[in-house]
Each structure stands twice: as C-alpha cells, then as structure tokens.
Protein backbone atom coordinates (compact mmCIF):
# COMPACT_ATOMS: atom_id res chain seq x y z
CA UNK A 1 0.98 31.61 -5.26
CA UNK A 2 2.11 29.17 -7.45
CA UNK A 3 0.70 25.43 -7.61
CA UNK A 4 2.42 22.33 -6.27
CA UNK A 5 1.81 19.77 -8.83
CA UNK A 6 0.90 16.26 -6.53
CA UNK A 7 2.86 13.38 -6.90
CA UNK A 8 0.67 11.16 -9.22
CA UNK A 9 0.88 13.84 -12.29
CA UNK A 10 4.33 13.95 -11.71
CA UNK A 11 4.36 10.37 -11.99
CA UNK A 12 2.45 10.89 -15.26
CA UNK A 13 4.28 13.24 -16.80
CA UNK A 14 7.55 10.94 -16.25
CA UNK A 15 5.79 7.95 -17.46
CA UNK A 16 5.48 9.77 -20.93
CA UNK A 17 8.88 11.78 -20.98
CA UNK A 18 10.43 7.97 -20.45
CA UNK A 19 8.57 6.56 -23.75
CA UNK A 20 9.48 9.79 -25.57
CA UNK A 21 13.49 9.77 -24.79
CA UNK A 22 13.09 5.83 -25.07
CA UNK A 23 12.21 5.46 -28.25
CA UNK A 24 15.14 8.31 -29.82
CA UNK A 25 17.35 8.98 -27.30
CA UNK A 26 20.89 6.80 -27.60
CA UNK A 27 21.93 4.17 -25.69
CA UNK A 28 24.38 6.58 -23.67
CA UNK A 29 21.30 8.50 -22.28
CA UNK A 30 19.37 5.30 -21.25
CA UNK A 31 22.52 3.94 -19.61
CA UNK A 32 22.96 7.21 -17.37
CA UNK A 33 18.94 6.82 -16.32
CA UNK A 34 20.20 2.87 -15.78
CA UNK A 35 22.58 4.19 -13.57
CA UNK A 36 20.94 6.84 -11.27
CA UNK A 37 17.84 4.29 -11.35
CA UNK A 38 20.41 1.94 -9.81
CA UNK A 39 21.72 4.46 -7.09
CA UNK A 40 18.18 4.97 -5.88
CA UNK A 41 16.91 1.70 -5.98
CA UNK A 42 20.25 1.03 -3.62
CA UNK A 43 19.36 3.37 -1.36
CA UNK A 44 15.65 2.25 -1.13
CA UNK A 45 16.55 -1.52 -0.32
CA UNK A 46 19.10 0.83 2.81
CA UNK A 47 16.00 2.22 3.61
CA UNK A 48 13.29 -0.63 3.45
CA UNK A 49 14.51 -1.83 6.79
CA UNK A 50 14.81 1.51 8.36
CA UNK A 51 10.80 2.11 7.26
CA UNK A 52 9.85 -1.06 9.23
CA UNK A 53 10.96 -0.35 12.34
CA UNK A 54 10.21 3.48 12.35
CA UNK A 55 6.52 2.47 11.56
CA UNK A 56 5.59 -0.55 12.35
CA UNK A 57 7.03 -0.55 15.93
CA UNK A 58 5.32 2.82 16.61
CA UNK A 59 2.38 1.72 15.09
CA UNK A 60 1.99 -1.92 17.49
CA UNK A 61 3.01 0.17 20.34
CA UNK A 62 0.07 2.63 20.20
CA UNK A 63 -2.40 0.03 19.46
CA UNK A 64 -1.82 -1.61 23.20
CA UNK A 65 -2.58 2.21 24.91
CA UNK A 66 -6.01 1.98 26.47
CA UNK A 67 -6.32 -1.83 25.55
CA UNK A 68 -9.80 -2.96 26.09
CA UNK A 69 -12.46 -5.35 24.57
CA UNK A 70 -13.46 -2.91 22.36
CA UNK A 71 -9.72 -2.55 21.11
CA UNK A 72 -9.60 -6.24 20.75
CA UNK A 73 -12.94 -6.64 19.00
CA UNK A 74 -12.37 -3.56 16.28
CA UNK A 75 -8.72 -4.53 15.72
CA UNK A 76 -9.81 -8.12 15.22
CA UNK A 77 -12.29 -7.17 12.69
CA UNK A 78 -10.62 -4.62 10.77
CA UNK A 79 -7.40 -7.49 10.69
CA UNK A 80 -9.74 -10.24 9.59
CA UNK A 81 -11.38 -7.78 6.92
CA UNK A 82 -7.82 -6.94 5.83
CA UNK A 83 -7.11 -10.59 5.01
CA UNK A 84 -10.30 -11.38 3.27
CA UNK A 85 -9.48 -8.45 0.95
CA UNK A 86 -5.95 -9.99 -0.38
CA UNK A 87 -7.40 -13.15 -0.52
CA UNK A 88 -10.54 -12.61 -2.72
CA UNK A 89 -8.01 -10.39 -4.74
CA UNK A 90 -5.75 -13.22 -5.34
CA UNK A 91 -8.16 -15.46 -6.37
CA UNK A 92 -10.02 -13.23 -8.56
CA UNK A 93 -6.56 -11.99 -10.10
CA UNK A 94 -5.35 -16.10 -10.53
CA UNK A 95 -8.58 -16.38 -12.65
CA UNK A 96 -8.94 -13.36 -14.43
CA UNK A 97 -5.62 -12.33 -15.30
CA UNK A 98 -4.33 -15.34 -17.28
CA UNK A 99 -7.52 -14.19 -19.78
CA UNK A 100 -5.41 -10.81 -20.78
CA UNK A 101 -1.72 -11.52 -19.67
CA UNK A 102 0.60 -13.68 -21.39
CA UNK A 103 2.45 -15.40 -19.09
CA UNK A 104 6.22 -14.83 -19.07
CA UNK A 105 6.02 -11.88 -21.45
CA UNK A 106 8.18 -9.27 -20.02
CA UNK A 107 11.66 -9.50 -17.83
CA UNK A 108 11.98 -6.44 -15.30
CA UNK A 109 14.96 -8.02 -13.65
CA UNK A 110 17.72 -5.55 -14.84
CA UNK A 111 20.43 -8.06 -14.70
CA UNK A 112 18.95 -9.94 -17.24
CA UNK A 113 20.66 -9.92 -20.35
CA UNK A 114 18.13 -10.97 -22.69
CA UNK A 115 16.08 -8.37 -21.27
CA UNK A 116 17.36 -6.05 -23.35
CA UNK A 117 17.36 -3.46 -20.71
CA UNK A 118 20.72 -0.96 -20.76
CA UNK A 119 23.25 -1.78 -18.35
CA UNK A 120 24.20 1.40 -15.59
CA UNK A 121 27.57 2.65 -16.10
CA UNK A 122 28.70 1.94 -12.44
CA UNK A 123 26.88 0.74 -8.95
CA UNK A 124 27.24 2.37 -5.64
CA UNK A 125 26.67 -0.70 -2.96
CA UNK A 126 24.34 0.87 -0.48
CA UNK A 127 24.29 -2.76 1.80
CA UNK A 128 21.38 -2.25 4.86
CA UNK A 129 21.80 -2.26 8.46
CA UNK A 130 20.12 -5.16 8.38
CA UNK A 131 17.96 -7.16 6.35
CA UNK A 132 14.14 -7.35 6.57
CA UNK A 133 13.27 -9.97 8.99
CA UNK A 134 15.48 -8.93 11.22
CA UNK A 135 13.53 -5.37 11.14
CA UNK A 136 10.07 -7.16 11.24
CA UNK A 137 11.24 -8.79 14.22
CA UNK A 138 12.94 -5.68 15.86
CA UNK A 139 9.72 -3.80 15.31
CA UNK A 140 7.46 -6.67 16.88
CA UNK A 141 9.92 -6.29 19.79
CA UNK A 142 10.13 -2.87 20.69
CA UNK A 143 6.32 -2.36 19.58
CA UNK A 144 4.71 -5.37 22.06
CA UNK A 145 7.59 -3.76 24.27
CA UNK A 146 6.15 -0.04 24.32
CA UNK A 147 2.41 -1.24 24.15
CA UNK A 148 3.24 -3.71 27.52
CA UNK A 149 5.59 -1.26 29.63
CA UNK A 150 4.77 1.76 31.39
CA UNK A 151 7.06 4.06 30.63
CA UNK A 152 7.21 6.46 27.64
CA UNK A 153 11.27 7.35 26.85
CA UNK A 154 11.40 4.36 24.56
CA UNK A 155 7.98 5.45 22.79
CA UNK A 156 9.27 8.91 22.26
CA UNK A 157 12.46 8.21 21.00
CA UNK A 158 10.75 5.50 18.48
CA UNK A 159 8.08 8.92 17.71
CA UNK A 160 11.97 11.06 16.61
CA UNK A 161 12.98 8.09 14.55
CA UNK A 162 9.36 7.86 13.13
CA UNK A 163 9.55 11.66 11.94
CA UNK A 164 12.86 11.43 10.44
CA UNK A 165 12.08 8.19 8.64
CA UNK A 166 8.99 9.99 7.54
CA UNK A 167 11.32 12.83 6.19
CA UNK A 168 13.41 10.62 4.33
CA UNK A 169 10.01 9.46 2.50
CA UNK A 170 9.06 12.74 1.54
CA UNK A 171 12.17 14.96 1.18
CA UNK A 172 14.53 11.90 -0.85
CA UNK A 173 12.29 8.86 -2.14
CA UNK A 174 9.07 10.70 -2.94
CA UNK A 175 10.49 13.50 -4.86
CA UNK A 176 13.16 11.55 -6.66
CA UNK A 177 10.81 8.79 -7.49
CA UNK A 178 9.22 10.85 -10.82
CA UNK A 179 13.20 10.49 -12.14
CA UNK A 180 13.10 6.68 -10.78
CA UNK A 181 10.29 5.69 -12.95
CA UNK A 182 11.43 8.03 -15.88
CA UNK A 183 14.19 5.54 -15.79
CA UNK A 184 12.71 2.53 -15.66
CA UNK A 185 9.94 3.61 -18.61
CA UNK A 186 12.68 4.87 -20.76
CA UNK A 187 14.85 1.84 -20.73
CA UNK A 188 11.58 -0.61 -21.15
CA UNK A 189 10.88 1.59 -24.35
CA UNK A 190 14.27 1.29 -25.49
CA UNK A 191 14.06 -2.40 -24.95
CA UNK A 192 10.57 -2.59 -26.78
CA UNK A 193 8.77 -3.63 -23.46
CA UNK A 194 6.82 -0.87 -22.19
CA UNK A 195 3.64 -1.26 -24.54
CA UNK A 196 2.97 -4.54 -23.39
CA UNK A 197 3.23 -3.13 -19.65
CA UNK A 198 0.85 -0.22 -20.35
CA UNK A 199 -1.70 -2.38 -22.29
CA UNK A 200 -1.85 -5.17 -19.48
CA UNK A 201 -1.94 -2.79 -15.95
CA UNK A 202 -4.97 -0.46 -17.78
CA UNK A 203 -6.92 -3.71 -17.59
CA UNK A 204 -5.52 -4.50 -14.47
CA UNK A 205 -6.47 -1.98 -12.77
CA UNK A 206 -9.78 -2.28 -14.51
CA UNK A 207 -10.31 -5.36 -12.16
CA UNK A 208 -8.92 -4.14 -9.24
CA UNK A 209 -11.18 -0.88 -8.95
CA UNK A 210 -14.12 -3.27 -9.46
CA UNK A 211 -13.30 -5.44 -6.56
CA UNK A 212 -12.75 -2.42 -4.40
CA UNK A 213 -16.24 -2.14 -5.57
CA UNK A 214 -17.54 -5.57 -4.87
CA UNK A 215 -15.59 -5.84 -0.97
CA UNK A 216 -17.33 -2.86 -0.29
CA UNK A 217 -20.56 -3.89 -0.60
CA UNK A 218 -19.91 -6.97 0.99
CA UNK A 219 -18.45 -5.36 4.07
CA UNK A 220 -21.88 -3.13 3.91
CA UNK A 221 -24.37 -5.87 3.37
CA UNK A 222 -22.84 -7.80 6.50
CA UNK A 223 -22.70 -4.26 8.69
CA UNK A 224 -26.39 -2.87 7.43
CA UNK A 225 -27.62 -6.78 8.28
CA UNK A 226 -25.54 -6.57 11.78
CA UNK A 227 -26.73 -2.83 12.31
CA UNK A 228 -30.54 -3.05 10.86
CA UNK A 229 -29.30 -0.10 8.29
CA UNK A 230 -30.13 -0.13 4.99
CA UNK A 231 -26.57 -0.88 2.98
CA UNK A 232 -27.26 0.52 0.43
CA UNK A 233 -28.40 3.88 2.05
CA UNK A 234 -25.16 3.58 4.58
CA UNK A 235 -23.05 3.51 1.35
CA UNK A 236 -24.84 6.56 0.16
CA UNK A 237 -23.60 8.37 3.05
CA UNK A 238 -20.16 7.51 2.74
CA UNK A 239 -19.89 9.00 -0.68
CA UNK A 240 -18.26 12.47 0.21
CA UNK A 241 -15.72 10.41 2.35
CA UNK A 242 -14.63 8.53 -0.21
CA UNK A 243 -14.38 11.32 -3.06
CA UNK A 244 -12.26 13.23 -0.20
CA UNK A 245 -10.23 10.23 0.30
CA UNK A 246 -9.75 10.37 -3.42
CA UNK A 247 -8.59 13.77 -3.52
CA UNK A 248 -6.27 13.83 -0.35
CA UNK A 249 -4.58 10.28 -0.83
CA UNK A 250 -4.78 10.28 2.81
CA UNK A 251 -6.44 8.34 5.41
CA UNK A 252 -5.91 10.38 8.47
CA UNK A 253 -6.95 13.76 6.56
CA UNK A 254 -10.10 12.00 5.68
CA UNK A 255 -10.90 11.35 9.16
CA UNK A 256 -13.15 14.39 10.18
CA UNK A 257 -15.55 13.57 6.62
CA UNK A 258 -15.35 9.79 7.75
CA UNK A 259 -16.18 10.61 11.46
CA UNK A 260 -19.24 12.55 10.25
CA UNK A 261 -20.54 10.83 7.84
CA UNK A 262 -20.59 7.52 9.78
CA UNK A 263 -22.68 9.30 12.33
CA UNK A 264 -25.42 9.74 9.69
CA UNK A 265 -25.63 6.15 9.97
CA UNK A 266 -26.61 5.78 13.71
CA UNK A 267 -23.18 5.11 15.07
CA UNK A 268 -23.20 6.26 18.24
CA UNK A 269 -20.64 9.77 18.46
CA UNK A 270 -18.14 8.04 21.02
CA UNK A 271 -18.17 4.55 19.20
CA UNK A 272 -17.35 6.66 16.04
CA UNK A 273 -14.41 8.85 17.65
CA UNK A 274 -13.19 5.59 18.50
CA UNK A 275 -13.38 3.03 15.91
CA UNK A 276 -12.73 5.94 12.84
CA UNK A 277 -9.21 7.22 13.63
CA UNK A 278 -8.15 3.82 14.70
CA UNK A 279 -9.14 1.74 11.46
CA UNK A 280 -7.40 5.00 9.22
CA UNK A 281 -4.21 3.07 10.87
CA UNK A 282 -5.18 -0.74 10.83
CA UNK A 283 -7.47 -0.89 7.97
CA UNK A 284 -6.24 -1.19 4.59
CA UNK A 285 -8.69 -3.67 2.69
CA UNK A 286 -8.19 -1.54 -0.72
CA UNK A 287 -4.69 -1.15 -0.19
CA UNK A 288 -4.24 -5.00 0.18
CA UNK A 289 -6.58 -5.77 -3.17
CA UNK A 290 -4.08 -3.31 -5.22
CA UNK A 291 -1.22 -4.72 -3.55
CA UNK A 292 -1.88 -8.47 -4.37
CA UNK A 293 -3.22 -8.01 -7.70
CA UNK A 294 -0.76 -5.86 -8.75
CA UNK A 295 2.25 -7.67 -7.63
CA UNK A 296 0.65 -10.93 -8.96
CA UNK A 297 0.35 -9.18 -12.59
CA UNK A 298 3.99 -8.45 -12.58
CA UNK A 299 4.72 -12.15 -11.20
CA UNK A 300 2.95 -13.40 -13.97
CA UNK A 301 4.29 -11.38 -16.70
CA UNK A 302 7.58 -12.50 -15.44
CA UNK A 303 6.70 -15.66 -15.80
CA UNK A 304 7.35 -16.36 -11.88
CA UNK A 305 5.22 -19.35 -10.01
CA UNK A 306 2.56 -17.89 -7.62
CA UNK A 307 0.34 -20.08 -5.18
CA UNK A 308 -2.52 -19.72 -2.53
CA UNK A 309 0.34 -21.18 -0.09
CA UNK A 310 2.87 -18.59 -1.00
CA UNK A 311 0.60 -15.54 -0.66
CA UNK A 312 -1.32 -16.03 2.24
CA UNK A 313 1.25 -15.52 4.62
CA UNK A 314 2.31 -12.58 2.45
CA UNK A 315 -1.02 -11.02 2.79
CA UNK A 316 -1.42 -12.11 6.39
CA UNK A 317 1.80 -9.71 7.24
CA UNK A 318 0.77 -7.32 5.46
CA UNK A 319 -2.14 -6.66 7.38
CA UNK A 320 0.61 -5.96 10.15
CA UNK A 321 3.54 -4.34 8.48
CA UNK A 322 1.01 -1.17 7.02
CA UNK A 323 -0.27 -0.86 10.16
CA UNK A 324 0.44 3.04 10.72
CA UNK A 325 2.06 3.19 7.22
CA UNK A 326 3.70 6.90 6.79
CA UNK A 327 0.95 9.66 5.79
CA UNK A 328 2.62 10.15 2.13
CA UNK A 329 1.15 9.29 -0.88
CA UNK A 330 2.35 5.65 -1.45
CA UNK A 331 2.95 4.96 2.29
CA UNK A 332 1.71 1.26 2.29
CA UNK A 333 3.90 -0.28 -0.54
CA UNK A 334 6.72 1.89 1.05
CA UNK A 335 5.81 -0.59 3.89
CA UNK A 336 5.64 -3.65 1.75
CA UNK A 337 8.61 -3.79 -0.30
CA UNK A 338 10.22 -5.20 2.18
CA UNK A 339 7.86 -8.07 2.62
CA UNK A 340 7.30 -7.87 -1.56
CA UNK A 341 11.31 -8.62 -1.66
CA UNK A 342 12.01 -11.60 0.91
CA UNK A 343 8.31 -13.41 0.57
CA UNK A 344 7.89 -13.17 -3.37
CA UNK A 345 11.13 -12.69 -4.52
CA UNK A 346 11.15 -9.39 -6.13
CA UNK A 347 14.62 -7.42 -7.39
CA UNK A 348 14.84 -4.24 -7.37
CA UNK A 349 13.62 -3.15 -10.47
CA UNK A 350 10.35 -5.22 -9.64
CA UNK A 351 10.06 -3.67 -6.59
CA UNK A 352 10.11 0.42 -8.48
CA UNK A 353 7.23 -0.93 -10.91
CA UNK A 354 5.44 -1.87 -7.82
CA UNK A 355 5.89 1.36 -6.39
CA UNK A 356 4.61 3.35 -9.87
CA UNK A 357 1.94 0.91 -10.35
CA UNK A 358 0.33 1.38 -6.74
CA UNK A 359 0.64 5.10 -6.45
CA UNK A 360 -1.26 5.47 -10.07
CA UNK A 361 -4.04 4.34 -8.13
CA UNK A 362 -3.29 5.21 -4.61
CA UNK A 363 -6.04 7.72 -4.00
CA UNK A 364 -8.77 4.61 -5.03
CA UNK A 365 -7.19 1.82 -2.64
CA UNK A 366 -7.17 4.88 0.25
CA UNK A 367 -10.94 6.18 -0.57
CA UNK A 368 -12.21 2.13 -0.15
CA UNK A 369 -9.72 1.90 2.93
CA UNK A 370 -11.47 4.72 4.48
CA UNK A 371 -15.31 3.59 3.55
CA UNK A 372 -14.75 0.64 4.98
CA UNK A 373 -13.92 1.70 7.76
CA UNK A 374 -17.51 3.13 9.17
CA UNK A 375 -18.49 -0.63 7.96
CA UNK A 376 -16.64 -1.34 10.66
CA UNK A 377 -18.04 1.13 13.23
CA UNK A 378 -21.44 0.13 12.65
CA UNK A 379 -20.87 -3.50 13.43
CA UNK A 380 -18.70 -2.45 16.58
CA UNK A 381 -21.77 -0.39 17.33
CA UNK A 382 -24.17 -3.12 17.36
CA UNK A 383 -22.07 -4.99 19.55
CA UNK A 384 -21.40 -2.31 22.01
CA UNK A 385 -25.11 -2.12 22.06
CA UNK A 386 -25.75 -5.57 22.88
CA UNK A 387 -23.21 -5.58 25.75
CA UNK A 388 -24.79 -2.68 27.37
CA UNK A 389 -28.03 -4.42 27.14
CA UNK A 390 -26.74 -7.36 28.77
C-alpha cells in the first residue's frame, strides 16, 4: 500500500521546487505560476465567506445544546484563556521582533510594481456572495438561532453545508495549496525576496514555539494551584497528548489520549468527558500565539502600522470565528483569513503566506491547543467540587 505523503512535506517540498525554478526558470514560467496563483487566491477570497458561515454558525449553535453553568463556566475560561494567548503573543512579538526584522523589508502585495514580483498573464474575477462581515454576522444569526430554538431542520441543513464546505477544504484548497505556495516562493526568488523571508520566519517561529512553551506553564501553574496538583507533574502527564497532537495535526483525533491522560490528574471521568471534547472546539490558545505573531511578522516586514488597539479586537474574534474550525490540517487560519483580510488589511498574496507560514507549524499550535485543554478541566474540576460541597 503505498504512502500518502501529509500536507506539511508537501508544503516542503514546494517551498524548495519554488527557489529552484525561481532562481533559472524565465520570466514566462514565473508569470504562468503568477497566474494560476491568482486563480486560486480568487477562488479562496469566494470561499472565505462560505467557510464562516458553514463553521462558525454550526459551531455557536452546538455550544447552546445542554447549556448549563458548567457550559458557561468552561466556555468562559477556555474564551478568556484564548485571549490572553494573542495578547501576550503580540506583545512579546512588538518587542522581540523589531530585534531581527527590518521593518519594511519585503512587499508581498502582488500589485506592487516595485515589488518586483511577475505579473499573471490574465485574472479570472471570482467576486463572493458576500463579503466577510456580512458572513460573521449571518453565522452569529443562524448559530444563537439554532442554539435558542427547538427545532433541528435548520441545524441539519447548516450540518450538509458544513460537510460540503469541509469538502471544498480538502478536495480543492488543501491539495492545490502545495502549487499555491510553489507560486508564491518561485516568484519571491525571482524577485530576490525569498531569503530574507526564510531567514526572518526560522527565528520567528523560534519565539513562537517558546511562548507556546511559556502559556503552558502558566495555564498549569494557575490549574495545579486551583487543583492542589503538582504542575509540573500534571504537565508530565500530558506529554503523550501533545506528541499525538503533533503527529495527527488534529484536535478532535487527539481527544481519546487527552481524555485519558487528564484523568491521571484527578479529574473526575464525567468532568473530563465533558470539558475535553468541548475545549478541542473552543480552545485554541496555540493557534492564536502563531496566528498573531505570525501575521504581525509579515505586517512588519511590510512595513504596515500595527497597534495594541488594532489587534485586540482582531484577537478577541478570533477566539469566536475558530470556534469548530474544519478538522484539516490548517483549519483555523482557513477560519481567519477572513478576519486577517477586513481587520488588518491583508491582500491576497499576504493572506497565502499566512496560510504556508501557519501550517509549517500547525501540528505545534494544535499539540499546545490540546494540553491546555486538561488545564482547563482541572480548574473546572475544582470548581465542580466546591459546588457540590456547598
């Protein structure tokens, strides 16, 4: 039986095929990449919309079956812990970055003549149903809608659209995305900009592993002081959890290692089956760090303003818009471009670096996702304890 190679050594393998054909091939070749990277990154922007409502509505809807205190009190943590995340990352990033990057050194915007980047021979206009806000508040609709009414025809139709969306993730963008960023890393070469890329986002991600790192321990010291469990010994635990995470890409086929492994530290078995499968949906702490300090690197290398005042709402929505994000490699910045596009300003050809850049280190964001996550059990434990008490 022959081996599926997985998406990120695809990813690899296109990343160094584009610097090879960029630095011989002729302009004509670089221009026909230009152009199919054009045709797909038209079709993504049709699709961005699409993504939100197919997810996010689905996703808000669910969360309101069997509301409960508990529901409110796990969801409210797991949001909270969200936020924190993308904020420490953007402060950390605004004063570590500046150290390494050189502000205003590279132009990704395609329509940029002085760029250097080679023109596509033609565009195909792929215009959306409608734009992004619109979807976000669509999906807010019919999810508060599904989660607040009694029947289920709207909820199943919304599960269809959900599965088809889901196929047009991993039949058309996923596999065609290895060509995408081919593309883009071929006509960088050509334009004598992808060194500086590949030099800055090692280091990048350098930083961004180690604040995985550092909110991890944080959210252990607060649950082991909460809980009475030894952090550092509740971390321990959650070790084969996170190297599955690392290997599947995938919160919800972590779950049964997460579920287990949070019981070894005292979670009670129903608090566990509870709080486990429902953070794999609403918490995404490491996807959030990656997210923010990634898209802040490429702000700053293209020499675009960022503030504390302009990302905090844009970290506070993402904590809703990945809620449920599609179980494919990549899922939540699938999610995010469209908040990445409208609340930061990114083109298109911003938005498929951010989509290479994340997935390189997908597995990572997902594995300190998923550890979190019994962080988050524990405390819920505690407090489940203390209200039986009373």
């Amino acid at each position: 039986m022959k081996k599926k190679i997985g998406l990120l050594p695809r990813l690899i393998i296109a990343i160094i095929l584009g610097i090879a054909i960029g630095l011989v091939a002729p302009r004509g070749i670089i221009s026909a990449a230009a152009t199919f990277n054009g045709i797909f990154g038209n079709f993504l922007g049709f699709a961005i919309p699409l993504i939100i409502v197919g997810f996010v509505a689905l996703g808000i809807g669910d969360l309101g079956l069997g509301a409960g205190r508990l529901l409110a009190i796990t969801t409210g943590i797991a949001y909270g812990s969200t936020i924190f995340s993308g904020s420490l990352s953007y402060f950390t990033s605004v004063a570590v970055f500046p150290k390494f990057l050189e502000v205003g050194s590279l132009i990704t915007d395609s329509l940029d003549a002085e760029a250097g980047l080679v023109p596509a021979f033609f565009e195909v206009a792929m215009p959306p149903v409608f734009d992004v806000m619109t979807a976000l508040l669509i999906a807010f609709t019919l999810g508060l809608g599904m989660a607040s009414i009694k029947g289920d025809a709207l909820k199943k139709v919304m599960g269809e659209f959900q599965n088809i969306i889901e196929l047009v993730i991993s039949k058309i963008i996923i596999p065609l995305l290895p060509f995408h960023i081919f593309g883009i890393f071929a006509n960088m070469t050509y334009a004598g900009q992808v060194f500086t890329i590949l030099s800055v986002f090692a280091k990048v991600f350098f930083v961004i592993l180690l604040l995985h790192m550092v909110v991890l321990l944080i959210q252990f010291t607060i649950a082991g002081t909460i809980s009475g469990v030894n952090p550092l010994r509740a971390i321990k635990n959650m070790v084969p959890a996170y190297l599955t995470a690392i290997g599947t890409q995938s919160s919800a086929a972590t779950i049964p290692v997460t579920l287990e492994q949070t019981k070894l530290n005292g979670v009670r078995d129903d608090i566990a089956d509870f709080v486990i499968p429902l953070c794999a949906t609403i918490h995404l702490s490491g996807s959030t760090i990656t997210l923010v300090g990634s898209s802040l690197a490429v702000m700053m290398l293209n020499g675009m303003e960022v503030s504390f005042a302009m990302y905090f709402p844009f970290i506070m929505m993402l904590g809703i818009t990945m809620v449920a994000a599609p179980g494919v490699p990549g899922g939540a910045v699938m999610a995010a471009l469209g908040l990445l596009e409208t609340m930061l300003g990114f083109p298109q050809a911003m938005l498929s670096l951010m989509i290479a850049l994340y997935i390189a280190q997908d597995s990572f964001g997902t594995a300190c996702n998923i550890t979190g996550d019994a962080a988050i059990a524990m405390v819920v434990n505690r407090i489940s304890k203390e209200e039986k008490a009373a």
